[in-house]
PDB file of N, CA and C in Angstrom:
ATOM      1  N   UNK A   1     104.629 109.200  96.083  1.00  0.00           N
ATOM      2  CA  UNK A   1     103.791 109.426  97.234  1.00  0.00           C
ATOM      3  C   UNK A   1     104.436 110.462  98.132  1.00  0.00           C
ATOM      4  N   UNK A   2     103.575 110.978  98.791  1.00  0.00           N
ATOM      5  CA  UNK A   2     103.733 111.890  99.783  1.00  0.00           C
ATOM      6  C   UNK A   2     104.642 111.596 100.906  1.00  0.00           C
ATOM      7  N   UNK A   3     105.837 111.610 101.541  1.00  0.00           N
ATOM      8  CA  UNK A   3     106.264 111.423 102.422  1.00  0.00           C
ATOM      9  C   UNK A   3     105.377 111.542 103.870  1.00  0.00           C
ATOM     10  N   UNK A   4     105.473 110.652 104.704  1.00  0.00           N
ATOM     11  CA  UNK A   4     104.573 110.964 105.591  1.00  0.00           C
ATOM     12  C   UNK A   4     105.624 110.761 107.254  1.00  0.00           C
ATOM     13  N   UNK A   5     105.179 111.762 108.335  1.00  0.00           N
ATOM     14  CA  UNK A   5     106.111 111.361 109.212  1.00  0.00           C
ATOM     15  C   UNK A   5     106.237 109.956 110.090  1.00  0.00           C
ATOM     16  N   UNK A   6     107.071 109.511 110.565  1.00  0.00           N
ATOM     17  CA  UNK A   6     106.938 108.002 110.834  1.00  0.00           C
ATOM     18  C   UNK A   6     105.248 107.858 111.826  1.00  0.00           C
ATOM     19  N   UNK A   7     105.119 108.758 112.320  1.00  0.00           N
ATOM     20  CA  UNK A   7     103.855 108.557 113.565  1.00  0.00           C
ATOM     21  C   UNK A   7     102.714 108.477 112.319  1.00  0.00           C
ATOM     22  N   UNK A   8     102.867 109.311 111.540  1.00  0.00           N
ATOM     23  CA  UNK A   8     101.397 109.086 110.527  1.00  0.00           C
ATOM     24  C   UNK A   8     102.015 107.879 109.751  1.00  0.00           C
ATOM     25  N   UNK A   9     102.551 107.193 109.306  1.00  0.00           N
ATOM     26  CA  UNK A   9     102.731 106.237 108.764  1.00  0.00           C
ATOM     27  C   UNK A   9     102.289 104.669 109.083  1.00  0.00           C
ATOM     28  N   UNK A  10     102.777 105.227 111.176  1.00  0.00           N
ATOM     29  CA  UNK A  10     102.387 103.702 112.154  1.00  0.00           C
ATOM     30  C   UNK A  10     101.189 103.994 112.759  1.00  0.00           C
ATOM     31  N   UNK A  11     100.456 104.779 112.365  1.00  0.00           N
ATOM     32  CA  UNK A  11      98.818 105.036 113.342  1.00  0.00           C
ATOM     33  C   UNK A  11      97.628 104.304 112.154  1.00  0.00           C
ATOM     34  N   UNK A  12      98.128 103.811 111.221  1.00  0.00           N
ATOM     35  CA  UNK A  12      96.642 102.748 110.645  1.00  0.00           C
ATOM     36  C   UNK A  12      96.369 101.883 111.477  1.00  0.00           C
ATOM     37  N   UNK A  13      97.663 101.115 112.471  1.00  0.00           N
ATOM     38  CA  UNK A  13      96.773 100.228 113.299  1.00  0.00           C
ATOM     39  C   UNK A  13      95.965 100.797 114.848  1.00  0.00           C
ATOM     40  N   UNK A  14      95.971 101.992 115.168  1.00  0.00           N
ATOM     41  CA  UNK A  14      95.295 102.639 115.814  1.00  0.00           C
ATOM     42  C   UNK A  14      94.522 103.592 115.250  1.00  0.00           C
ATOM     43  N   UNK A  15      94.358 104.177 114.325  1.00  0.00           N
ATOM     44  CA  UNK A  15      93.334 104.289 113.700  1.00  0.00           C
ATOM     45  C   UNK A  15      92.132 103.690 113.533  1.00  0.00           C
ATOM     46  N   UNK A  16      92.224 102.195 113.078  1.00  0.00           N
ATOM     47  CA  UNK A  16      91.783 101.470 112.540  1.00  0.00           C
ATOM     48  C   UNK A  16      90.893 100.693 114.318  1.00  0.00           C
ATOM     49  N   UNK A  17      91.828 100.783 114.840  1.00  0.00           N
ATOM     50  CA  UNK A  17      91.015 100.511 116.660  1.00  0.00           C
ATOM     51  C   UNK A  17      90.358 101.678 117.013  1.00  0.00           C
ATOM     52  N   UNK A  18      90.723 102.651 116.614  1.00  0.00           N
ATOM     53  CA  UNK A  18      89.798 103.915 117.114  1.00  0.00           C
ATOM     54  C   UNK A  18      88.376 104.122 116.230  1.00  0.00           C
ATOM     55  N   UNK A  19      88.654 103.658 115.316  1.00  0.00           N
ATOM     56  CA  UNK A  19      87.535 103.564 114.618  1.00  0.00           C
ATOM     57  C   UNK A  19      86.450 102.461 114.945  1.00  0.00           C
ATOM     58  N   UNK A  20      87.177 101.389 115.364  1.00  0.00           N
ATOM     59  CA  UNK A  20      86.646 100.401 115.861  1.00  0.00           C
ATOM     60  C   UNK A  20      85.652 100.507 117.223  1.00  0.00           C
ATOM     61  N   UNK A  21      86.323 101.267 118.118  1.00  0.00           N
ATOM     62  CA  UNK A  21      85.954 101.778 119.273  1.00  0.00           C
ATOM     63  C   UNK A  21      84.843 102.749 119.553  1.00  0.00           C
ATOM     64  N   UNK A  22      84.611 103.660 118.162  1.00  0.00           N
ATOM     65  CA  UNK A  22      83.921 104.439 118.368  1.00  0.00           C
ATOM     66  C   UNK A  22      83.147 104.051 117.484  1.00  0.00           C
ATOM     67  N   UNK A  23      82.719 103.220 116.440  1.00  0.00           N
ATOM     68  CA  UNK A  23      81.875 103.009 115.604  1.00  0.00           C
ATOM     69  C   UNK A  23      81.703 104.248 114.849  1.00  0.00           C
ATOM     70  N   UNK A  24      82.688 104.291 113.935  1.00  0.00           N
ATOM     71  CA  UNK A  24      83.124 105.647 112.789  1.00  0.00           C
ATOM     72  C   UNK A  24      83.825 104.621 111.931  1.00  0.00           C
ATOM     73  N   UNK A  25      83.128 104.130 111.167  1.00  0.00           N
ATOM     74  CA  UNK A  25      83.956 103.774 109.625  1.00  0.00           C
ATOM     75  C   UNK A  25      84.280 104.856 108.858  1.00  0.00           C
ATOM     76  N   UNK A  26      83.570 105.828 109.687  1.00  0.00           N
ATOM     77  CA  UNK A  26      84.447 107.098 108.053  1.00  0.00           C
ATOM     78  C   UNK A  26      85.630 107.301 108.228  1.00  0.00           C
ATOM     79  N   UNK A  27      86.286 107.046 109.497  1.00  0.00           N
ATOM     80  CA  UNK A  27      87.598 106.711 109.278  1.00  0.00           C
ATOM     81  C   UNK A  27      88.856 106.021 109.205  1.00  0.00           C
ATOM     82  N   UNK A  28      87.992 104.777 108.815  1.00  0.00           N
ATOM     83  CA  UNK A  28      88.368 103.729 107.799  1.00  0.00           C
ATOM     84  C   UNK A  28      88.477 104.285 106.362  1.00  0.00           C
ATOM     85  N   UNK A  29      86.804 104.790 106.067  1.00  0.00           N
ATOM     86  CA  UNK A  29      86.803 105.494 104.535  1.00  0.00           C
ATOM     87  C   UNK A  29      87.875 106.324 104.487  1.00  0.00           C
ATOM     88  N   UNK A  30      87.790 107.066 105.159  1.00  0.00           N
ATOM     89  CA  UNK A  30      88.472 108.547 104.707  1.00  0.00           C
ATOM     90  C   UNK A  30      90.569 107.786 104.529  1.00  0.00           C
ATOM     91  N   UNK A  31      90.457 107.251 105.056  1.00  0.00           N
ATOM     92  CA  UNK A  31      92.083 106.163 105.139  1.00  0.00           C
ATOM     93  C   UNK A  31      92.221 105.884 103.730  1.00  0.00           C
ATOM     94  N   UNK A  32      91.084 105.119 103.632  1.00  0.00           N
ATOM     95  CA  UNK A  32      91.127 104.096 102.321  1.00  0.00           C
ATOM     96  C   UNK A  32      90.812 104.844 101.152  1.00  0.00           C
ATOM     97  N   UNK A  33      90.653 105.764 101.056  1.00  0.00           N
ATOM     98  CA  UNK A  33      89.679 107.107 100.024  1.00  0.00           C
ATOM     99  C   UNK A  33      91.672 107.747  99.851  1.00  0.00           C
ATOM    100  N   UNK A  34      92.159 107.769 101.022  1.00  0.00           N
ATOM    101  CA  UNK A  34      93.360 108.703 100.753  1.00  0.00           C
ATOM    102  C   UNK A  34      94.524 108.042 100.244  1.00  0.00           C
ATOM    103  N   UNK A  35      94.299 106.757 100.809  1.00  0.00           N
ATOM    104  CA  UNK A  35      95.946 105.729 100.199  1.00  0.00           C
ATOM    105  C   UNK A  35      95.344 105.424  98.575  1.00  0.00           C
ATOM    106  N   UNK A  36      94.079 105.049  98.014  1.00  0.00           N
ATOM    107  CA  UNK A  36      93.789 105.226  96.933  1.00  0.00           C
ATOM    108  C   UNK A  36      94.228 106.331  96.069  1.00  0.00           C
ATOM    109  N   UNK A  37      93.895 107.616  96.389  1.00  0.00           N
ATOM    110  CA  UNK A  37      94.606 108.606  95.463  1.00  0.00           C
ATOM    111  C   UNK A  37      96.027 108.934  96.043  1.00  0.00           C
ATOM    112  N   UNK A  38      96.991 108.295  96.880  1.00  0.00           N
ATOM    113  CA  UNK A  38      98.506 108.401  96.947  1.00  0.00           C
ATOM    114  C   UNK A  38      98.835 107.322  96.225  1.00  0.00           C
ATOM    115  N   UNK A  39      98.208 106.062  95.664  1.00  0.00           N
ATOM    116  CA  UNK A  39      98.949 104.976  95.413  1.00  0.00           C
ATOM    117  C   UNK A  39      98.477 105.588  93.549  1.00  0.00           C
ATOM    118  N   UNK A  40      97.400 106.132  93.108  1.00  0.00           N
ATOM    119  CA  UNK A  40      96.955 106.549  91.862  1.00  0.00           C
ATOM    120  C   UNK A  40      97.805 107.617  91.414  1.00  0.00           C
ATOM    121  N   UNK A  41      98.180 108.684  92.078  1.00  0.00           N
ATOM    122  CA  UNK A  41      99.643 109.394  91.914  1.00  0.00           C
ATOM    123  C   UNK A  41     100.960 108.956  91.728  1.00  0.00           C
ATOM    124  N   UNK A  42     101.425 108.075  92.208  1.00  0.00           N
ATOM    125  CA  UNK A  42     102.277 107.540  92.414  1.00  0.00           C
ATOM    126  C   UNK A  42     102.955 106.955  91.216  1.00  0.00           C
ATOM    127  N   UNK A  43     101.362 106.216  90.660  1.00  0.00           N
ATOM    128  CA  UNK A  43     101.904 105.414  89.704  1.00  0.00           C
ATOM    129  C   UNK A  43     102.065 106.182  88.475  1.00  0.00           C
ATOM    130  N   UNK A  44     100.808 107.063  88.562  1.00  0.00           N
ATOM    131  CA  UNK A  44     100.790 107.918  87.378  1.00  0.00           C
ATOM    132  C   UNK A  44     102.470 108.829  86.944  1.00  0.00           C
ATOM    133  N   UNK A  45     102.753 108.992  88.271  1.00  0.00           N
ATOM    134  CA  UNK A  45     104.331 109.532  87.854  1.00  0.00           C
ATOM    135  C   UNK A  45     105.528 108.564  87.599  1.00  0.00           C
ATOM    136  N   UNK A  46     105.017 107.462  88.211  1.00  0.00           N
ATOM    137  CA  UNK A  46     106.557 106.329  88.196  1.00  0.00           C
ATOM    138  C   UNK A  46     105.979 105.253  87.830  1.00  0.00           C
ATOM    139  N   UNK A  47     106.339 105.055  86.573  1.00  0.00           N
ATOM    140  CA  UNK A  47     106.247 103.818  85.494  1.00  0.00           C
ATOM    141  C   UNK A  47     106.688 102.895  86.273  1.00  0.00           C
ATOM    142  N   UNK A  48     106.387 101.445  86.715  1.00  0.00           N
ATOM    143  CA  UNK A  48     106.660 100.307  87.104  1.00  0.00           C
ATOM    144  C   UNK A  48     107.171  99.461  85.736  1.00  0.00           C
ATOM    145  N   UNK A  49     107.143  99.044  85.093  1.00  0.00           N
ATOM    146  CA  UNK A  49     106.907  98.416  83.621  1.00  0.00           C
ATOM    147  C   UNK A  49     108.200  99.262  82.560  1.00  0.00           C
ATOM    148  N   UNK A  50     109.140  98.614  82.026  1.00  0.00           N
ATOM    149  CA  UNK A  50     110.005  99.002  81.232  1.00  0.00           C
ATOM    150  C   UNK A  50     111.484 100.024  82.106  1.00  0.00           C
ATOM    151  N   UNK A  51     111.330  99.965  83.665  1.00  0.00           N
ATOM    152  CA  UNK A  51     112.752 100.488  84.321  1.00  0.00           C
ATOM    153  C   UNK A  51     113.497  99.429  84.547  1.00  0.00           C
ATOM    154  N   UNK A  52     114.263  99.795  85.055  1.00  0.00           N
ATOM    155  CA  UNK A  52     115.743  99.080  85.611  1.00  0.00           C
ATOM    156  C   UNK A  52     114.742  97.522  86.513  1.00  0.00           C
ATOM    157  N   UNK A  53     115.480  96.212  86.458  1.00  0.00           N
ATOM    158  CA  UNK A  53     114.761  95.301  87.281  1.00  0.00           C
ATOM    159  C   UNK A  53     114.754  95.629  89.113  1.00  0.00           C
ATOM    160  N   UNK A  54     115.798  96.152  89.313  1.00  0.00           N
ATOM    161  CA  UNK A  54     115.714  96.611  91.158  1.00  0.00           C
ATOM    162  C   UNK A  54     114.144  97.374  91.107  1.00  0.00           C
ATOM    163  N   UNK A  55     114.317  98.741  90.211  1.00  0.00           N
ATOM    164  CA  UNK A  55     113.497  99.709  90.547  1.00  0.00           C
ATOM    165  C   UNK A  55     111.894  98.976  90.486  1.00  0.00           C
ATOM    166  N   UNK A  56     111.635  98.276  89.466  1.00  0.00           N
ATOM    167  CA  UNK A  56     110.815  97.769  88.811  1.00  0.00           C
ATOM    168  C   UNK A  56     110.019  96.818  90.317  1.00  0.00           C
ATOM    169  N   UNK A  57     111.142  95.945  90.700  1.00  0.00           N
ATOM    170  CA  UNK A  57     110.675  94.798  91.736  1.00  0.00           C
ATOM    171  C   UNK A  57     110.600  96.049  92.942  1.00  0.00           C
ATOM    172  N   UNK A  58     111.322  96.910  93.267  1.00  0.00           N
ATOM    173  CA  UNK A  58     110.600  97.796  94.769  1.00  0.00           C
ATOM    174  C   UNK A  58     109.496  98.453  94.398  1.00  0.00           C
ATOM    175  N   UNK A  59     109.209  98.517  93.445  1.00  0.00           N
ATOM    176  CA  UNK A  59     108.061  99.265  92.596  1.00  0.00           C
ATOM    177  C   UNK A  59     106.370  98.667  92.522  1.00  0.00           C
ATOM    178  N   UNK A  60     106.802  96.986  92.422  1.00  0.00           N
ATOM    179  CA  UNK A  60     105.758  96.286  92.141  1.00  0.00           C
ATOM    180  C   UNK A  60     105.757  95.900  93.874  1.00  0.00           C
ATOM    181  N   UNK A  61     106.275  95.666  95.084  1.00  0.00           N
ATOM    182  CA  UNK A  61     106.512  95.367  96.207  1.00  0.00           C
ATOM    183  C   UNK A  61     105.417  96.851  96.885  1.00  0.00           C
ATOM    184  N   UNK A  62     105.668  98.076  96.209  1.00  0.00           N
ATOM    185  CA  UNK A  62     105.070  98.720  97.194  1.00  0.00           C
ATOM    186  C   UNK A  62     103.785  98.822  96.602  1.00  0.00           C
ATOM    187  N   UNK A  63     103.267  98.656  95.475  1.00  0.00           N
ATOM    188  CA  UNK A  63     102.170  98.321  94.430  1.00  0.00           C
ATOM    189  C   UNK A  63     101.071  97.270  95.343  1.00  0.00           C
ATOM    190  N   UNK A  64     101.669  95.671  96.084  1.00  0.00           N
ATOM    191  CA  UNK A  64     101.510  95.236  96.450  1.00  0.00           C
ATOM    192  C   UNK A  64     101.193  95.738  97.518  1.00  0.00           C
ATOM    193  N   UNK A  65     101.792  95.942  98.463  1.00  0.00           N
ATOM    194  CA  UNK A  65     101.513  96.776  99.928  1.00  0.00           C
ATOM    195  C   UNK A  65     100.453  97.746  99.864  1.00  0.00           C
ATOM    196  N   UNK A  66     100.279  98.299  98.721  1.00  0.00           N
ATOM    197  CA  UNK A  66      98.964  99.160  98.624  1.00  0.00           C
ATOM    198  C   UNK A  66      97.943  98.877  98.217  1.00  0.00           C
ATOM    199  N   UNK A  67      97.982  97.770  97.712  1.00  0.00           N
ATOM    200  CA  UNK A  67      96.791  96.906  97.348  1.00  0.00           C
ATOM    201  C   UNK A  67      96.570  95.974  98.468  1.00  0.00           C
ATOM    202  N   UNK A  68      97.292  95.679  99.321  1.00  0.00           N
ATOM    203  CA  UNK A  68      96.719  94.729 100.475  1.00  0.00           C
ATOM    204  C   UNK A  68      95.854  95.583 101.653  1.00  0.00           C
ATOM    205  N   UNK A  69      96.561  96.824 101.463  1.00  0.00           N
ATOM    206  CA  UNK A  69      95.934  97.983 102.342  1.00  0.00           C
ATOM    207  C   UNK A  69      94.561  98.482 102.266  1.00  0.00           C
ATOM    208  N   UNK A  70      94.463  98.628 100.911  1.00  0.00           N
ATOM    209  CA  UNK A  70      93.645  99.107 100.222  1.00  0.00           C
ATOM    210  C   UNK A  70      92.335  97.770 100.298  1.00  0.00           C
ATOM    211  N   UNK A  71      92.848  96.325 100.194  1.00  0.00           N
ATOM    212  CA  UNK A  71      91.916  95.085 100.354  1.00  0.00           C
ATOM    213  C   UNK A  71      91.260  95.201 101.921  1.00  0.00           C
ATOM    214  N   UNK A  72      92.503  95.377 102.471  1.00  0.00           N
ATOM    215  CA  UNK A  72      91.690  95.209 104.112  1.00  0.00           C
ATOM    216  C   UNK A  72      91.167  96.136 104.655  1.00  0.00           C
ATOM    217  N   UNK A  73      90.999  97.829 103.639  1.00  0.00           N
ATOM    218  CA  UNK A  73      90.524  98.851 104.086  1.00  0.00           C
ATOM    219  C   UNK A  73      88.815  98.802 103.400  1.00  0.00           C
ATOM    220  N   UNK A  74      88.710  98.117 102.695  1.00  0.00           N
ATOM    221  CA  UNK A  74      87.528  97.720 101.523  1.00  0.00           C
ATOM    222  C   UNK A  74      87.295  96.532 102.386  1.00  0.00           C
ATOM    223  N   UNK A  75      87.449  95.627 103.036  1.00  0.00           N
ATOM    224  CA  UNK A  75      86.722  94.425 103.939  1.00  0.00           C
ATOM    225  C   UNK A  75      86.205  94.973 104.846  1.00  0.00           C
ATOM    226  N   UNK A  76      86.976  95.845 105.756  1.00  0.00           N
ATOM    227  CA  UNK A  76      86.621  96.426 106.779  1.00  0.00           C
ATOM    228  C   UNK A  76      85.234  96.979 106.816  1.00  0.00           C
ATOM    229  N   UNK A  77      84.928  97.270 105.943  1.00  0.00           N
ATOM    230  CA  UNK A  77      83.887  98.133 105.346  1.00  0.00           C
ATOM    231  C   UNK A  77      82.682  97.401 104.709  1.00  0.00           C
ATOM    232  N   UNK A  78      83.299  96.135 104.615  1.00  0.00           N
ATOM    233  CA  UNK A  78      82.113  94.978 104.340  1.00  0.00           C
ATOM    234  C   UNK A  78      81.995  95.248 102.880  1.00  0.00           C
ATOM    235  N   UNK A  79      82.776  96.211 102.230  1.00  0.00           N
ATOM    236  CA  UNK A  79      82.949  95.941 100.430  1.00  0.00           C
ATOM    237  C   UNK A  79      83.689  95.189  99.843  1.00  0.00           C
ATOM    238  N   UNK A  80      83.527  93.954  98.964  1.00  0.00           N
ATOM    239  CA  UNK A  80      84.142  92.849  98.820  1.00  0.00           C
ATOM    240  C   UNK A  80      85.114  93.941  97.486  1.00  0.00           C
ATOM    241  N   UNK A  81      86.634  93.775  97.244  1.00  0.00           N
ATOM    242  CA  UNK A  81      87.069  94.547  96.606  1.00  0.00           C
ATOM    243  C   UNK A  81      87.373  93.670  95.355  1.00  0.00           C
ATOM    244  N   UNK A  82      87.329  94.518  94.170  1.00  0.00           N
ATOM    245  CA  UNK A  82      87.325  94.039  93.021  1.00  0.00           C
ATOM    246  C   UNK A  82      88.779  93.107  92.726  1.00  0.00           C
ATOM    247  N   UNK A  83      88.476  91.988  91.712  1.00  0.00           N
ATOM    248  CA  UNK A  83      90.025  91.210  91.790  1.00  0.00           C
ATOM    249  C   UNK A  83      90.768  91.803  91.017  1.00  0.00           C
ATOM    250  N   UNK A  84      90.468  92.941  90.166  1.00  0.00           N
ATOM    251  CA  UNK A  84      91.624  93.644  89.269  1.00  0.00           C
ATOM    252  C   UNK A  84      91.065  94.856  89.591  1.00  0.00           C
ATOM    253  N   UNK A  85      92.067  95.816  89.457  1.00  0.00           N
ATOM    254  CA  UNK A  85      91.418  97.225  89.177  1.00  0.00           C
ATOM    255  C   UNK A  85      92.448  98.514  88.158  1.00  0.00           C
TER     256      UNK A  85
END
């Protein structure tokens, strides 16, 4: 993934109120549209499955974190998100 600077990293939860505030889910979408293709890159370059067990478990940890992101960016939105993908 893309390195991002710490301020873009901690503004989903103001984002996510600004969006709220102004009644603009597109930028909710446009959030959830973008951590989708950083977390689809990601993996495509770094095998989780068959590395070292450290790499493997921070691997599946941030896997997780992007899938919870990705769940509450898809609720938000009133799209119930698929249980596998």
């Amino acid at each position: 993934m893309r390195t991002k600077s710490p301020s873009a990293r901690s503004s989903s939860g103001s984002e996510r109120q600004r969006a709220a505030e102004q009644s603009e889910p597109s930028i909710v979408t446009a959030h959830t549209i973008a951590l989708a293709g950083e977390i689809h890159s990601y993996l495509r370059d770094h095998h989780v499955l068959g590395v070292e067990p450290a790499v493997r478990d921070a691997r599946l940890l941030l896997v997780e974190a992007a899938r919870r992101l990705l769940v509450t960016g898809l609720s938000l939105l009133g799209i119930t998100p698929p249980e596998r993908m």
